[in-house]
C-alpha atoms as a PDB file:
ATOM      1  CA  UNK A   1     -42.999  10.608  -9.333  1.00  0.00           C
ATOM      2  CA  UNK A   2     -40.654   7.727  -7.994  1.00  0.00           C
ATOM      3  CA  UNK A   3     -41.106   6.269  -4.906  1.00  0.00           C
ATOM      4  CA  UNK A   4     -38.012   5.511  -2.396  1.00  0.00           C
ATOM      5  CA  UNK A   5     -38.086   1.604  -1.336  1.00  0.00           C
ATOM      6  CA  UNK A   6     -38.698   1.700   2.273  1.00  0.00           C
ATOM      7  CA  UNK A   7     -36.015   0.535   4.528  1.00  0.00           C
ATOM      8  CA  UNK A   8     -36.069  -0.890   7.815  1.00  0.00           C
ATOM      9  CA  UNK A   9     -33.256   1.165   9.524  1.00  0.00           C
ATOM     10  CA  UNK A  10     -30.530  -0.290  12.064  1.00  0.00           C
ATOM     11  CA  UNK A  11     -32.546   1.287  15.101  1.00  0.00           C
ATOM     12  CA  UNK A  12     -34.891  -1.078  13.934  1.00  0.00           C
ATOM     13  CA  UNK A  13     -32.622  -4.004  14.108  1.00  0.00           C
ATOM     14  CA  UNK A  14     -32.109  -6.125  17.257  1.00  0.00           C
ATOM     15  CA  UNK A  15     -29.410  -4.605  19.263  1.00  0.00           C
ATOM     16  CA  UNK A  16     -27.218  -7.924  18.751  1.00  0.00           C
ATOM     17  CA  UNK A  17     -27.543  -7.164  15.244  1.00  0.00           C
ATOM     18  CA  UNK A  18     -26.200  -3.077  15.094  1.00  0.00           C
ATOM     19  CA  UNK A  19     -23.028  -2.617  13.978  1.00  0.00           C
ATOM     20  CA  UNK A  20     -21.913  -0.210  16.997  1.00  0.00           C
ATOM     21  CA  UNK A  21     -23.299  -2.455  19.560  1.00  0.00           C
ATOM     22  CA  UNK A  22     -21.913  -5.548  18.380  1.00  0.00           C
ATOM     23  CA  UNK A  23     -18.589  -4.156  18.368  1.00  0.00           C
ATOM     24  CA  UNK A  24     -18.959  -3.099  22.166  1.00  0.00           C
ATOM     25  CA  UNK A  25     -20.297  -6.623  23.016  1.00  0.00           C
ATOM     26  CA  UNK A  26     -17.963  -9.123  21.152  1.00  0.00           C
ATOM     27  CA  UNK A  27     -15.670  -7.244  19.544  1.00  0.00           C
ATOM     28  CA  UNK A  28     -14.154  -5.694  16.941  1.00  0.00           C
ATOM     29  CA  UNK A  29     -13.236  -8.822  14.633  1.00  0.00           C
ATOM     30  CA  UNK A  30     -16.671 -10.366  15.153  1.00  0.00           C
ATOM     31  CA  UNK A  31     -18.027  -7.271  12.253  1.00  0.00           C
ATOM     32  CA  UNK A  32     -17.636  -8.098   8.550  1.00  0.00           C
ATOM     33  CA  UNK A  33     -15.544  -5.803   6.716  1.00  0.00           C
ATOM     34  CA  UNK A  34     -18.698  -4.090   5.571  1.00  0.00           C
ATOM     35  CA  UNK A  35     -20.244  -3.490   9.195  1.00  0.00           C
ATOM     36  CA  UNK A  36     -16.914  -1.767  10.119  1.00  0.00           C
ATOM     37  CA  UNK A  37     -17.422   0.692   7.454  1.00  0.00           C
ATOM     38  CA  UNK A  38     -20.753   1.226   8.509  1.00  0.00           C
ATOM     39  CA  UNK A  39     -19.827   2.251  11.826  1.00  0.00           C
ATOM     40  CA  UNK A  40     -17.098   4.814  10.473  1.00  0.00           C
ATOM     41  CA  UNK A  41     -20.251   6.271   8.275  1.00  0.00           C
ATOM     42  CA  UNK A  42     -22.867   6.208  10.992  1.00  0.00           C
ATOM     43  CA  UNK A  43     -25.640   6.290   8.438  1.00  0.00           C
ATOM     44  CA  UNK A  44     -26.777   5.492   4.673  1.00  0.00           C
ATOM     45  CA  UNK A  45     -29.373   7.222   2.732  1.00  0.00           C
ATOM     46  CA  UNK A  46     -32.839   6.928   2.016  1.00  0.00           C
ATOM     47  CA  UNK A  47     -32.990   4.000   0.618  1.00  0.00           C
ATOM     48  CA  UNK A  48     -30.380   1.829   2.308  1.00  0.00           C
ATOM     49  CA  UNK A  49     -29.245   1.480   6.172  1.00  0.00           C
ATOM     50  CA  UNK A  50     -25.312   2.586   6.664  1.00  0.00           C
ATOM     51  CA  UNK A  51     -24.425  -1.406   6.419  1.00  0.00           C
ATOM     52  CA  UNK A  52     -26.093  -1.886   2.964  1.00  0.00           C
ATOM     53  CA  UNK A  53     -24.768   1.122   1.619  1.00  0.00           C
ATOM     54  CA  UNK A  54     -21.217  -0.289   2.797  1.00  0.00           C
ATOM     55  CA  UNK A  55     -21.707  -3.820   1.056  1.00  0.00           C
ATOM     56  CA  UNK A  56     -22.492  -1.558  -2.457  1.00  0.00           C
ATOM     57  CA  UNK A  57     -19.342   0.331  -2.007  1.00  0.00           C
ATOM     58  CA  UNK A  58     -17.482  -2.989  -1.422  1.00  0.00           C
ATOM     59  CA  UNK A  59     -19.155  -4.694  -4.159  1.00  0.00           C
ATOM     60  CA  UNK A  60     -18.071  -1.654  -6.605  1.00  0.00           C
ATOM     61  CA  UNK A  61     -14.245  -2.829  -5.749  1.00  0.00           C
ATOM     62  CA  UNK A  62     -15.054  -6.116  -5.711  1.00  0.00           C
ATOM     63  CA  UNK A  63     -14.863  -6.527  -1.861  1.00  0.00           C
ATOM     64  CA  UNK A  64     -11.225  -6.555  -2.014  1.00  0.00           C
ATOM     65  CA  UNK A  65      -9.695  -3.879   0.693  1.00  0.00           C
ATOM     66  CA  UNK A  66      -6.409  -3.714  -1.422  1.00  0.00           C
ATOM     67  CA  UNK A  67      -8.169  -1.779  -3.980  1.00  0.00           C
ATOM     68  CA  UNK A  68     -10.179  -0.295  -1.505  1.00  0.00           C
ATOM     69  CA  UNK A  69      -7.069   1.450  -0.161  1.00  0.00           C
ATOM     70  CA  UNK A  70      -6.014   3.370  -3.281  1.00  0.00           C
ATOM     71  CA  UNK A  71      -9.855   5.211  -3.494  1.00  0.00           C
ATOM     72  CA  UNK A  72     -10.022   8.547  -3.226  1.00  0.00           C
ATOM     73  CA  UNK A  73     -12.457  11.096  -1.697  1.00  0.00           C
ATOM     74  CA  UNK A  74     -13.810  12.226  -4.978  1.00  0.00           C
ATOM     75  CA  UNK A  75     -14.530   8.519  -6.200  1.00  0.00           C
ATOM     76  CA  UNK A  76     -16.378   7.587  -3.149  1.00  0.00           C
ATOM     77  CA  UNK A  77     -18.555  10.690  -3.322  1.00  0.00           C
ATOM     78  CA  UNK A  78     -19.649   9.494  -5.833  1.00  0.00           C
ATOM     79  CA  UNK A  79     -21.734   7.059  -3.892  1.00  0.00           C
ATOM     80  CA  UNK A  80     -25.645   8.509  -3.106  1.00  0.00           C
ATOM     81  CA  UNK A  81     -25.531   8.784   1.160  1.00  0.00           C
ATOM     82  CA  UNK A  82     -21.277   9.263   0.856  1.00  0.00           C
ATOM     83  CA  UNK A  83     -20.685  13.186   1.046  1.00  0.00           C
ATOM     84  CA  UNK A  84     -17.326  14.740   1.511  1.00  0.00           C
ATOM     85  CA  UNK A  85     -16.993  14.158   5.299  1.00  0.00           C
ATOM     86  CA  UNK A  86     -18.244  10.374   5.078  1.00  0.00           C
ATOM     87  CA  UNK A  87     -15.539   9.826   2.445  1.00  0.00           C
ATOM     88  CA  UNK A  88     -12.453  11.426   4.288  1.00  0.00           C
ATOM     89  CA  UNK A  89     -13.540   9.139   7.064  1.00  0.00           C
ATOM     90  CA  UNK A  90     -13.106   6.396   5.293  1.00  0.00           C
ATOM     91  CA  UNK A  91      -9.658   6.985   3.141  1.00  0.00           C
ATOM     92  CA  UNK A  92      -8.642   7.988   6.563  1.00  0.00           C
ATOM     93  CA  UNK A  93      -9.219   4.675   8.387  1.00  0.00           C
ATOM     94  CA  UNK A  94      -7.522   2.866   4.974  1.00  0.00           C
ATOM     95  CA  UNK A  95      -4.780   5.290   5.570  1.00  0.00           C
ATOM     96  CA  UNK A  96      -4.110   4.074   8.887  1.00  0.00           C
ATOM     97  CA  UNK A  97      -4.311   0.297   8.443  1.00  0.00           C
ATOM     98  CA  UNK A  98      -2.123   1.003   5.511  1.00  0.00           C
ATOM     99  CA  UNK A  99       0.152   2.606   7.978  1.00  0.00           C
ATOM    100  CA  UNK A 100      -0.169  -0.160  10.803  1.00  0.00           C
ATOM    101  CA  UNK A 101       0.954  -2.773   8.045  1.00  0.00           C
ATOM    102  CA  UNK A 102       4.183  -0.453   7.408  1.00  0.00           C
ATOM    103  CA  UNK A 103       4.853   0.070  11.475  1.00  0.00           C
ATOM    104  CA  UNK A 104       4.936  -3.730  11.466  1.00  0.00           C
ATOM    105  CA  UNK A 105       7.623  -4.004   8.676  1.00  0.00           C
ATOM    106  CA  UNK A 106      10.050  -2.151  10.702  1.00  0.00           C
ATOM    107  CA  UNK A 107      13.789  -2.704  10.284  1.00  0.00           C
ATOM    108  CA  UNK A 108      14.668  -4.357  13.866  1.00  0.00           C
ATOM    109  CA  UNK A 109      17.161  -7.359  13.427  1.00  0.00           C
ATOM    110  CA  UNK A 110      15.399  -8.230  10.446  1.00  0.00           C
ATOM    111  CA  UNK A 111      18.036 -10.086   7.879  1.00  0.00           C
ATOM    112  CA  UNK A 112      17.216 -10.497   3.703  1.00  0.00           C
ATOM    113  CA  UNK A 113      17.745 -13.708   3.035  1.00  0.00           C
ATOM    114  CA  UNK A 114      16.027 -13.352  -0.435  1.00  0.00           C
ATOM    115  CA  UNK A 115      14.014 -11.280  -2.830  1.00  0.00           C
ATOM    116  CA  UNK A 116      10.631 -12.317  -0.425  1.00  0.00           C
ATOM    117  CA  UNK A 117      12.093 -10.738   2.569  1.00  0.00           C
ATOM    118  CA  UNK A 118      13.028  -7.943   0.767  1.00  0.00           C
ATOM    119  CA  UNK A 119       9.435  -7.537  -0.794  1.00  0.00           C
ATOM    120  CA  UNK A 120       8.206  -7.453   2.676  1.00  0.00           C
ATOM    121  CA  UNK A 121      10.148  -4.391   3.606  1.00  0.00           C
ATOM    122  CA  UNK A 122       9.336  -2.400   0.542  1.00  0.00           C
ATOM    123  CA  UNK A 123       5.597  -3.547  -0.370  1.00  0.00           C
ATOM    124  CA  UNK A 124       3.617  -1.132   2.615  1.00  0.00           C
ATOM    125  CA  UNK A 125       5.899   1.862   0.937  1.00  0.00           C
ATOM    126  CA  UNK A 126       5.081   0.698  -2.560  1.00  0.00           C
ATOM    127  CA  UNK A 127       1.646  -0.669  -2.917  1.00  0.00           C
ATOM    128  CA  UNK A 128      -1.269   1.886  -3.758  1.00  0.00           C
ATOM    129  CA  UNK A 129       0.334   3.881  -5.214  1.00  0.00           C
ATOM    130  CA  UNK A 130      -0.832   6.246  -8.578  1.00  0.00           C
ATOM    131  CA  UNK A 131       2.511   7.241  -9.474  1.00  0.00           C
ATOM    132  CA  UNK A 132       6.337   5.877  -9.514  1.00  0.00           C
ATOM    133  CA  UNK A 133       8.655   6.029  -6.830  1.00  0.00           C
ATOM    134  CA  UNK A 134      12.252   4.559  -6.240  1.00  0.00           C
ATOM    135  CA  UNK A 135      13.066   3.941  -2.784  1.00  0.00           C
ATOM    136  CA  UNK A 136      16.182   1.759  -1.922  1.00  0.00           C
ATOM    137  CA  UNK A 137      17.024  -0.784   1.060  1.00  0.00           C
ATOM    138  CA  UNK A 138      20.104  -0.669   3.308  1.00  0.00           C
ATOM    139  CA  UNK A 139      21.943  -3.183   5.085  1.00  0.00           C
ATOM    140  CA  UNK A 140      24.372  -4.007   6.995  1.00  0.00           C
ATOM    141  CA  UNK A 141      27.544  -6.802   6.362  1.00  0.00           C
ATOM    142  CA  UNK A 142      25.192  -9.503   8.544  1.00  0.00           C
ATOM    143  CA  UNK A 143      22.485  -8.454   5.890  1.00  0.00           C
ATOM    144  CA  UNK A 144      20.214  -7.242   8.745  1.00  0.00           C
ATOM    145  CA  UNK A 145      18.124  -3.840   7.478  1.00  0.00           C
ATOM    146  CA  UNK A 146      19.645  -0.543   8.929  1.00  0.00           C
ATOM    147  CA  UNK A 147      17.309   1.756   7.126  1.00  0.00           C
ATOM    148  CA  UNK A 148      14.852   2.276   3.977  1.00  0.00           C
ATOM    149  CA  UNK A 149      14.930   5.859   2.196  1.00  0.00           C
ATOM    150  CA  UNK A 150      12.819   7.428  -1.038  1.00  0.00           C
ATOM    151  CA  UNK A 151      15.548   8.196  -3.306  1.00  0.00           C
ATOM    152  CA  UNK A 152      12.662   9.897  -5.756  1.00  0.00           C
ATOM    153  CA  UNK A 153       8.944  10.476  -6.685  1.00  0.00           C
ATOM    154  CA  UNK A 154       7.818  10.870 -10.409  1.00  0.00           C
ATOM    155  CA  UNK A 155       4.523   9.983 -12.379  1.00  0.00           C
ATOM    156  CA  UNK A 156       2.617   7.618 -13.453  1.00  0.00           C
ATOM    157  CA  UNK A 157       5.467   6.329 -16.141  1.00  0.00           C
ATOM    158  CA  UNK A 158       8.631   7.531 -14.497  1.00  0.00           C
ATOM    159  CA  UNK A 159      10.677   8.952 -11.611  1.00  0.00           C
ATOM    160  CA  UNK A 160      14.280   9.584 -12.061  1.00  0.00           C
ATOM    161  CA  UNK A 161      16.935   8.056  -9.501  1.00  0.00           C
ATOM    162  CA  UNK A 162      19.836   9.424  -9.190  1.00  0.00           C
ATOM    163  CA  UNK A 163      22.669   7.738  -8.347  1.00  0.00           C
ATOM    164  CA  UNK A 164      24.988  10.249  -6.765  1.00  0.00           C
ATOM    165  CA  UNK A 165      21.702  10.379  -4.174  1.00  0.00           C
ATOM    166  CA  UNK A 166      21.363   6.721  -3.796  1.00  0.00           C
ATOM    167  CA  UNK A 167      24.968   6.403  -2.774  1.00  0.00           C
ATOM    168  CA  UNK A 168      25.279   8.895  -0.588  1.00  0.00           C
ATOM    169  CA  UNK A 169      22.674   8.105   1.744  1.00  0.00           C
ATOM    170  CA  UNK A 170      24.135   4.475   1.682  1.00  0.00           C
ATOM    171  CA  UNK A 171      27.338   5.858   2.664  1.00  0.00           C
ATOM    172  CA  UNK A 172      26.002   8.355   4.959  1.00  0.00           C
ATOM    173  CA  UNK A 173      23.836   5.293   7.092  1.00  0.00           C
ATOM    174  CA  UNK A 174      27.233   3.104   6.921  1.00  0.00           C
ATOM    175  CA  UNK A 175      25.745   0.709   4.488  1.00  0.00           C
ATOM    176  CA  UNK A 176      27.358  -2.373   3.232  1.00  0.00           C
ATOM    177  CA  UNK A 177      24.932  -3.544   0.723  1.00  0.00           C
ATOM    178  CA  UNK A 178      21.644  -1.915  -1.071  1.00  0.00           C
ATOM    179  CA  UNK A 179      18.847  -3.476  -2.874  1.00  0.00           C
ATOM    180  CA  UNK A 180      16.731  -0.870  -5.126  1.00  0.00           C
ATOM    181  CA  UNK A 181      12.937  -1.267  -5.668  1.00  0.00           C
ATOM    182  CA  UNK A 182      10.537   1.181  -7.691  1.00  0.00           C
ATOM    183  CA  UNK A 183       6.482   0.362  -8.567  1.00  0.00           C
ATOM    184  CA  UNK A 184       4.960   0.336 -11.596  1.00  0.00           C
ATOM    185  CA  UNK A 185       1.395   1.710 -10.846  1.00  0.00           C
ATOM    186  CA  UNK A 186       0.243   0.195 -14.113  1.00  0.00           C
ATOM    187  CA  UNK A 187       0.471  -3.368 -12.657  1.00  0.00           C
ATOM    188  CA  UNK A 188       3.194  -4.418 -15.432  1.00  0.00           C
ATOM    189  CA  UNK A 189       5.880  -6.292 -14.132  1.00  0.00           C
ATOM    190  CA  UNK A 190       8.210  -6.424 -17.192  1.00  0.00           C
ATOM    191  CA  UNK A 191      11.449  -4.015 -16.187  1.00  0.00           C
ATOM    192  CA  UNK A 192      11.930  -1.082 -19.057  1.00  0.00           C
ATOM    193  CA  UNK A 193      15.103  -0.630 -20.980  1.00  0.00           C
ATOM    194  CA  UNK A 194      15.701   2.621 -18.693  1.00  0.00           C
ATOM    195  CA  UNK A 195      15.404   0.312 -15.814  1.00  0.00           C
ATOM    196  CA  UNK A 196      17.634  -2.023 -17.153  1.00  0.00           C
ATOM    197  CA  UNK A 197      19.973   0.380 -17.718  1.00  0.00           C
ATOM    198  CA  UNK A 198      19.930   2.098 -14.587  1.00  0.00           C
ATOM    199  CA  UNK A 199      20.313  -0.870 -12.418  1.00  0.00           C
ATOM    200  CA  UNK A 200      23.269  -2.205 -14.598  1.00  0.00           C
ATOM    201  CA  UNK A 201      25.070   1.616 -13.758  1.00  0.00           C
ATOM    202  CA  UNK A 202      23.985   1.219 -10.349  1.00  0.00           C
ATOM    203  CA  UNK A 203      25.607  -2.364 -10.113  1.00  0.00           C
ATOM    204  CA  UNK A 204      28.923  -1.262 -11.770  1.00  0.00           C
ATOM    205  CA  UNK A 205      28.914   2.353  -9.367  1.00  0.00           C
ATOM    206  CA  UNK A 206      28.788  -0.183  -6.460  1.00  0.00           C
ATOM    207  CA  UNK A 207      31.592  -2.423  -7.236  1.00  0.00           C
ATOM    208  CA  UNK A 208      33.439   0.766  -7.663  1.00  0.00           C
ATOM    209  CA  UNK A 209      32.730   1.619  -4.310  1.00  0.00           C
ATOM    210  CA  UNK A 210      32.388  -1.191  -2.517  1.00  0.00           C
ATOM    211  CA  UNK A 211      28.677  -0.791  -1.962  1.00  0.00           C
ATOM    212  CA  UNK A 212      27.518  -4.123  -3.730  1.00  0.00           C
ATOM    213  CA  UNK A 213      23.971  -3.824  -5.435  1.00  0.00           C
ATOM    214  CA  UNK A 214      22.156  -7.394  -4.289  1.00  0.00           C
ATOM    215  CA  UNK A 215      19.036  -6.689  -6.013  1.00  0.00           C
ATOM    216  CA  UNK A 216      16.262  -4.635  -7.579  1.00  0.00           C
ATOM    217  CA  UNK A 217      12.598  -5.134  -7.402  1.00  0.00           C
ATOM    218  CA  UNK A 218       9.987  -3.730  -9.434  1.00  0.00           C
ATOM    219  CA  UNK A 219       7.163  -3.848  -7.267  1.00  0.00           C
ATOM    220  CA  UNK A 220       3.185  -3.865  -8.340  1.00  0.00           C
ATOM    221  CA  UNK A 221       0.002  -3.891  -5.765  1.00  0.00           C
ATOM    222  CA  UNK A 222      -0.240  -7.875  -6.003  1.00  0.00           C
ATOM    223  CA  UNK A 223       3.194  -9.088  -7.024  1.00  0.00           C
ATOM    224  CA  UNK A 224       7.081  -8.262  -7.483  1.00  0.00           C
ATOM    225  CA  UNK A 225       9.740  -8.833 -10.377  1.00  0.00           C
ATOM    226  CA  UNK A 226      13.470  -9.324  -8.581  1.00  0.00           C
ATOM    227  CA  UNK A 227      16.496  -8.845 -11.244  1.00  0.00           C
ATOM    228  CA  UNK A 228      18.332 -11.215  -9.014  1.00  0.00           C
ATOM    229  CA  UNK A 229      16.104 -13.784  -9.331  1.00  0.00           C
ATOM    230  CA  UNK A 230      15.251 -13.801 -12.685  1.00  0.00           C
ATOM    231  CA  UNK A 231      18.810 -13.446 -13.806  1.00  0.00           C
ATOM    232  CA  UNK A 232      19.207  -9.824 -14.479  1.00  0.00           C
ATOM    233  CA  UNK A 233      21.887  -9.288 -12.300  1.00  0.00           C
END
């Protein structure tokens, strides 16, 4: 019969040394990203403390948060000492500094300048995501943003946009200019001939209007494609 490894666990530890009570004494930043998820899962199993348990979950994404964000509860049940309530815990906490990151992108006085700034307004709705959506910028003659709106939400190789919707929340917000953006969940950045297509009827449906189309980004978890930039437009 096998034998469990025994552990020395974190009421063992020197008090300096416990995730919870390090927090309270120096702080919040002074725990490694692993300690931090220790505290949200209190404890580990019976063969690791909460804290090595956390550095074997990290390790399975490679210690990188970004991918850490786009887990879901059933993968990280999956983990021996992670049940159901344990993994909600943690998605949830993801969730939220997901959320923080898009609270700070907020449109006040902020002015596109270039595809970058525009990246920076789109990536928190964009990134870590398992299917497509198009969502499309709004701004105003200074180029300041007045607003950012889903235009639609497909799968994992296609949402539809259409453009009857795209210009009538422009017109409905007063816009003077719109950039479009959509993610490709599979990472590649090349545009398809449908999104070629689209943002060349988009571009023409603007001039018609007199709602100019400045760019469109295809947007991925670690990088961006602008048409404008690369000549597409």
């Amino acid at each position: 019969m096998a034998r469990y490894k025994p552990k020395i666990g974190i009421k063992q530890w020197a008090p300096a040394d416990r995730p919870r009570e390090k927090l309270m004494s120096h702080g919040r930043r002074h725990l490694t990203d692993a300690e931090l998820i220790a505290v949200l899962i209190g404890s580990g199993n019976l063969e690791e403390t909460s804290v090595d348990l956390s550095k074997r979950i990290l390790a399975a994404y490679d210690n990188d948060l970004d991918r850490m964000g786009r887990v879901t509860v059933k993968e990280l049940s999956r983990f021996r000492g992670i049940g159901e309530a344990k993994a909600i815990a943690i998605v949830a906490a993801l969730e939220l500094g997901r959320r923080r990151k898009e609270e700070g992108a907020k449109p006040e006085f902020i002015q596109i300048k270039d595809a970058k700034d525009s990246y920076a307004q789109f990536y928190p709705v964009l990134t870590d995501l398992p299917h497509e959506e198009f969502w499309v910028l709004l701004l105003n003659r200074a180029n300041h943003v007045i607003s950012k709106h889903q235009i639609s939400k497909g799968g994992l190789s296609g949402t539809v946009a259409d453009p009857k919707v795209i210009f009538k929340v422009a017109m409905d917000h007063d816009a003077a200019y719109i950039i479009l953006a959509h993610n490709h969940p599979s990472g590649n950045l090349k545009p398809s001939q449908e999104d070629l297509l689209l943002t060349r009827k988009l571009i023409t449906a603007g001039k018609l209007l007199d709602l100019p189309v400045l760019d469109h980004l295809i947007i991925t978890n670690n990088s961006y494609l602008s048409f404008n930039d690369e000549g597409l437009i």
